[in-house]
Protein backbone atom coordinates (compact mmCIF):
# COMPACT_ATOMS: atom_id res chain seq x y z
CA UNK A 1 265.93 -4.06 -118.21
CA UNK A 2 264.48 -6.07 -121.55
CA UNK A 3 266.29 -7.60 -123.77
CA UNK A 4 266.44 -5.67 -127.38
CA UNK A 5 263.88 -7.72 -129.19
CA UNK A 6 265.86 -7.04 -132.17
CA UNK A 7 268.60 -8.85 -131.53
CA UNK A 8 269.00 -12.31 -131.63
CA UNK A 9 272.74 -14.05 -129.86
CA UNK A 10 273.70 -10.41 -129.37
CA UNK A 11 273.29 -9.55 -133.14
CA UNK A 12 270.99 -6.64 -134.29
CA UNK A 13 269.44 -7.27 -137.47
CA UNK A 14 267.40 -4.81 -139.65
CA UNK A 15 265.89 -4.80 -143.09
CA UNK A 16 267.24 -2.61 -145.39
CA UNK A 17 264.90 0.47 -146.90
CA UNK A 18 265.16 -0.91 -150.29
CA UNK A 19 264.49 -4.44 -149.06
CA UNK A 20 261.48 -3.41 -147.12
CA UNK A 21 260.25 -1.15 -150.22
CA UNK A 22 260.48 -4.70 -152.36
CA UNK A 23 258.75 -6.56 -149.89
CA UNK A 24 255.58 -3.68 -149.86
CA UNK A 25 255.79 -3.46 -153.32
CA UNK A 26 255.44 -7.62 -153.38
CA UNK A 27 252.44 -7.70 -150.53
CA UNK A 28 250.47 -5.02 -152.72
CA UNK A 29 251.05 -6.80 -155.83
CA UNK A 30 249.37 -10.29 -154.02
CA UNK A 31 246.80 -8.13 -152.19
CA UNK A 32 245.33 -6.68 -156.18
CA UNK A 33 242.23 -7.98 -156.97
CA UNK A 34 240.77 -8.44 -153.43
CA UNK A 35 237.84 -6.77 -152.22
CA UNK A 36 239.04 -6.28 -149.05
CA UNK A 37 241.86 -4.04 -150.35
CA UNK A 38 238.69 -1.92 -151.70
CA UNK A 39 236.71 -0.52 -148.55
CA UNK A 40 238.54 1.77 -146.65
CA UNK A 41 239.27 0.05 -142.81
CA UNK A 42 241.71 -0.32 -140.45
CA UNK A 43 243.03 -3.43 -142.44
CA UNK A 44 244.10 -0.99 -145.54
CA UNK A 45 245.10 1.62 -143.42
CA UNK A 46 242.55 4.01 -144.28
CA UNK A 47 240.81 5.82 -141.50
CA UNK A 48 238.30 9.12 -142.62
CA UNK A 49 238.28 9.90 -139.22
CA UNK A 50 242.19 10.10 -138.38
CA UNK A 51 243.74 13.14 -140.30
CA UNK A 52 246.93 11.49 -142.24
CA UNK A 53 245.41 8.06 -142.84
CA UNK A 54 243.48 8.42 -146.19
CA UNK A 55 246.60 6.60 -147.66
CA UNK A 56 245.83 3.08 -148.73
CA UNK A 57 248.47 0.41 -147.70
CA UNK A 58 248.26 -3.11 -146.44
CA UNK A 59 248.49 -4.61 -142.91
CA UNK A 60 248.88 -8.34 -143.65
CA UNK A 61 250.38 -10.40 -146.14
CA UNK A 62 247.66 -12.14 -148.41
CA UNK A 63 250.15 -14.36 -149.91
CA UNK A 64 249.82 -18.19 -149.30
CA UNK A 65 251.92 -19.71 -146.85
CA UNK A 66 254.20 -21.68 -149.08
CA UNK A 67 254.91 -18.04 -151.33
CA UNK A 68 255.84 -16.48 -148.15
CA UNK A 69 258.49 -19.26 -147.02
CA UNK A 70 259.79 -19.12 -150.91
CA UNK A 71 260.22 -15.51 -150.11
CA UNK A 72 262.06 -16.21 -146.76
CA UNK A 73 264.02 -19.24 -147.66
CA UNK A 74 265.19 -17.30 -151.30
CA UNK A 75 266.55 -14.28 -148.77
CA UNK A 76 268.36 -17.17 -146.43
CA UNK A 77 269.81 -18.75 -150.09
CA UNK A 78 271.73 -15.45 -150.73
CA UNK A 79 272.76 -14.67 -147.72
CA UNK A 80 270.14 -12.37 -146.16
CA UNK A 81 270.23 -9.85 -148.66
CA UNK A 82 268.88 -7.33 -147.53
CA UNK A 83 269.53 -7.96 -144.26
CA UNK A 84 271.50 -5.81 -142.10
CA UNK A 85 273.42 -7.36 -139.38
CA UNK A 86 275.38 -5.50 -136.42
C-alpha cells in the first residue's frame, strides 16, 4: 500500500480553513491587475462549458519567488500557525 503523502516522519499535517482562506485571499490580492486573471480559462477556473465553473478563482500563485518564501519562512517563525499537526 502507499505511503499517506500527507504525512511526513509519521506526522499528518493540514492547513487550517482559516489559514487556507488567508492564503486565497493573499494569491488573489497578487494576481489583481493581470490580464490573465481577465479571460475566462482553465487557469482562472472558469469553464462556460462545465456547469459549476463560472466562478473565478486562481490556480497558481503569481507572487515572486522571494514573497512566497517570506510567506513560508514567516509561518515556520511562529510556529506553523496555521498548521495542523497529528
Amino acid at each position: 500500500m502507499a505511503e499517506d503523502p500527507y504525512k511526513v516522519l509519521g506526522v499528518a499535517r493540514e492547513a487550517t480553513p482559516e489559514a487556507m482562506a488567508k492564503w486565497m485571499d493573499h494569491v488573489m490580492e497578487v494576481a489583481k491587475g493581470l490580464l490573465s486573471m481577465e479571460v475566462d480559462s482553465w487557469m482562472t477556473g472558469v469553464n462556460v462549458n462545465v456547469e459549476g465553473r463560472q466562478v473565478r478563482r486562481v490556480a497558481r500563485y503569481t507572487g515572486s519567488a522571494p514573497a512566497y518564501r517570506g510567506w513560508a519562512d514567516d509561518i515556520a517563525a511562529r510556529g506553523y500557525a496555521g498548521v495542523a499537526l497529528s
